[in-house]
N, C-alpha and C. Protein backbone atom coordinates (compact mmCIF):
# COMPACT_ATOMS: atom_id res chain seq x y z
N UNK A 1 20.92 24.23 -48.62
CA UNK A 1 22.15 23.63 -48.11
C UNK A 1 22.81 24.54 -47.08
N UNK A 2 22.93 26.16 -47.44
CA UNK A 2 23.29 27.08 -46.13
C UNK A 2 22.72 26.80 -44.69
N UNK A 3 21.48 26.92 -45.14
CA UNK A 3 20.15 26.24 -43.64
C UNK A 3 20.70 25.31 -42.87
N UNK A 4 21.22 24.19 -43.86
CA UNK A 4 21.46 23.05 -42.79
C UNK A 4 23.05 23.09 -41.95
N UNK A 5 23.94 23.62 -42.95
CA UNK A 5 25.32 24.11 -42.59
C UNK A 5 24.64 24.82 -41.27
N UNK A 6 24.18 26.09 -41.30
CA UNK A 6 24.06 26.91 -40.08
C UNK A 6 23.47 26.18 -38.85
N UNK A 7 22.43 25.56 -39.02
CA UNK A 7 21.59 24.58 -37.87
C UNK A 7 22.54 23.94 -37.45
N UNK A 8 23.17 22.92 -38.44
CA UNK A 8 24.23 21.96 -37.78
C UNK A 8 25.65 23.24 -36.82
N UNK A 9 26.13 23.84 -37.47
CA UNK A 9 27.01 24.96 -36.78
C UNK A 9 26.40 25.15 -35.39
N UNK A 10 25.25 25.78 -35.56
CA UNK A 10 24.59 26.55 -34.09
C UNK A 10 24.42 25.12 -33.35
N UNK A 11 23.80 23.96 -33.57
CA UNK A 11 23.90 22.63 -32.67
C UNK A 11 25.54 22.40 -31.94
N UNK A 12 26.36 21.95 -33.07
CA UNK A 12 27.62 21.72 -32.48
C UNK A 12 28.13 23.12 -31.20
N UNK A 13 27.69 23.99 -31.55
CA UNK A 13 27.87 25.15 -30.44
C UNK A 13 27.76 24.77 -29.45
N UNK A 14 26.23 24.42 -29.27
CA UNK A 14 25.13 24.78 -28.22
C UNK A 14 25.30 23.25 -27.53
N UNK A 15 25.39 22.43 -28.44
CA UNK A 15 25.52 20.99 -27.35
C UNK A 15 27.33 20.83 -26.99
N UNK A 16 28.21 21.38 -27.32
CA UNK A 16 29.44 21.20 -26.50
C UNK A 16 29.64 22.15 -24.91
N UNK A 17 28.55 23.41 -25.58
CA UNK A 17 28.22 24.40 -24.45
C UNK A 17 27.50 23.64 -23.33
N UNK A 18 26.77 22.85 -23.60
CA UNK A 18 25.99 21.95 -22.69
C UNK A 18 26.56 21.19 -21.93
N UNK A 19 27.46 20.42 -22.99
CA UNK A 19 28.46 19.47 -22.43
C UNK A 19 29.52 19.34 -21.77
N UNK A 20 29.68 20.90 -21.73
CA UNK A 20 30.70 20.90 -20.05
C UNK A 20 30.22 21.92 -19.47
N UNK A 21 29.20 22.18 -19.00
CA UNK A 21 28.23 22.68 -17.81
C UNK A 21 27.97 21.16 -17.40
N UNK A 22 27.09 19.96 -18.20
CA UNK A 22 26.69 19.27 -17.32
C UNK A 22 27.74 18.29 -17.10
N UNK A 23 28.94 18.21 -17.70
CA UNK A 23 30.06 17.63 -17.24
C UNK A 23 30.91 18.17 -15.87
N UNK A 24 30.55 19.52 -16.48
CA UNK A 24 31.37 20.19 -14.61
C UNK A 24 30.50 20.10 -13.69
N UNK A 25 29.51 19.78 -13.40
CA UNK A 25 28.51 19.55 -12.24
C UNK A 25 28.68 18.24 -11.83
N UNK A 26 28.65 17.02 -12.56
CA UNK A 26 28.85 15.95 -12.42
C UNK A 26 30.61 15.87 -11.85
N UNK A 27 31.19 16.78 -12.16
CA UNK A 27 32.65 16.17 -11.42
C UNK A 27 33.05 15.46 -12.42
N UNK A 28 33.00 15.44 -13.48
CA UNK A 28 33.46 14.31 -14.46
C UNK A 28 34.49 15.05 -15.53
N UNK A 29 35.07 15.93 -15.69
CA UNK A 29 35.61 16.84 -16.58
C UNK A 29 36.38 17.57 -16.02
N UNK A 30 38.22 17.68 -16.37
CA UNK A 30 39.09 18.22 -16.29
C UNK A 30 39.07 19.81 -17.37
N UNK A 31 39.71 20.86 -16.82
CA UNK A 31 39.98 22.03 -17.46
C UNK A 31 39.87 21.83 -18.78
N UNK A 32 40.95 21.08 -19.03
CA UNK A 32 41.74 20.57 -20.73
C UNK A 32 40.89 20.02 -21.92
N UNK A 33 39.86 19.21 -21.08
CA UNK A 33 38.74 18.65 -22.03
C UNK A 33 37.61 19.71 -22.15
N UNK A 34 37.56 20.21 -21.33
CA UNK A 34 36.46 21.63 -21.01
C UNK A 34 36.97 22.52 -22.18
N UNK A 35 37.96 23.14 -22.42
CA UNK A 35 38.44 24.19 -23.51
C UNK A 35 38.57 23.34 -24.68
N UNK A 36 38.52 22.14 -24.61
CA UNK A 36 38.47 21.57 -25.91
C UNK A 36 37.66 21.50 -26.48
N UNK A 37 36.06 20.95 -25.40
CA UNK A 37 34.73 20.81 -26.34
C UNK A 37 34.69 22.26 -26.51
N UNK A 38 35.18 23.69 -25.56
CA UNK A 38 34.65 25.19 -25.76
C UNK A 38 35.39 25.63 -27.11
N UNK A 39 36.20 24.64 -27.57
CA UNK A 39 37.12 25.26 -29.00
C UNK A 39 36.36 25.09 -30.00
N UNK A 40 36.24 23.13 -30.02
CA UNK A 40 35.07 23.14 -30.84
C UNK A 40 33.84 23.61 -31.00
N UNK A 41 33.13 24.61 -30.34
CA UNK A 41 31.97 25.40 -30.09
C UNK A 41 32.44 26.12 -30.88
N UNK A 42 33.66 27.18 -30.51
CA UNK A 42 34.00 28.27 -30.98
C UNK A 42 33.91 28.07 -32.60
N UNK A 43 34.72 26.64 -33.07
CA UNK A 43 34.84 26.49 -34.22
C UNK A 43 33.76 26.57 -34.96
N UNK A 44 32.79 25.75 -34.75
CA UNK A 44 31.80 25.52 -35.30
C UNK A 44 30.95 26.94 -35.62
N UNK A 45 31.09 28.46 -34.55
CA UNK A 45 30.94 29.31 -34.77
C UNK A 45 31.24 29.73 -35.37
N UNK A 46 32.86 29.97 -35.83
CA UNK A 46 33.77 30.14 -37.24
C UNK A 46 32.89 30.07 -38.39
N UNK A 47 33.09 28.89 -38.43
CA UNK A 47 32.79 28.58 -39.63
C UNK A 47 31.57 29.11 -39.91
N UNK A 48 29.93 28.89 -39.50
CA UNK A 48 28.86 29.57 -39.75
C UNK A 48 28.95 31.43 -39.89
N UNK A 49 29.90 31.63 -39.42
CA UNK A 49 30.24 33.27 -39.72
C UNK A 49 30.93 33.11 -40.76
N UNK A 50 32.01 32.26 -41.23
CA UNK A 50 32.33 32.61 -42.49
C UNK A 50 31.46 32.02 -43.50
N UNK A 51 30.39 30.65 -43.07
CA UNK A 51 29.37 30.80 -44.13
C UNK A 51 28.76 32.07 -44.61
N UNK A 52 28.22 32.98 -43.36
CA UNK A 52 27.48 34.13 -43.67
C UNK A 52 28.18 35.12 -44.86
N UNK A 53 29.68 35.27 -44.31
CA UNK A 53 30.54 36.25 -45.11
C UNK A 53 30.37 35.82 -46.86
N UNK A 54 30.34 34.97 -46.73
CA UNK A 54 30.51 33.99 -48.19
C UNK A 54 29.36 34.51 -49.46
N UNK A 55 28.10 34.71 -48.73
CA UNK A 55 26.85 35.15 -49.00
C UNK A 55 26.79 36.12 -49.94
């Protein structure tokens, strides 16, 4: 069950990271929505670090 917590964590990262690189190329994405999907990245990092701590 940790495994999948962490996979899913490192995904939500890595595809919001995605998602405004290929949103800012396209011209389609303001600042505001940009730090928002980068929060939820961050978050999702959170949390898989405090999974680890938990350990």
């Amino acid at each position: 069950m940790k495994n999948i917590l962490n996979t899913i964590c490192s995904a939500i990262a890595l595809g919001t990271g995605v998602a405004v690189i290929v949103l800012n190329i396209l011209n389609s994405l303001n600042i505001k929505e940009a730090i928002i999907l980068l929060a939820i990245g961050v978050a999702a990092l959170g949390l898989k670090g405090l999974d680890r701590v938990r350990e």
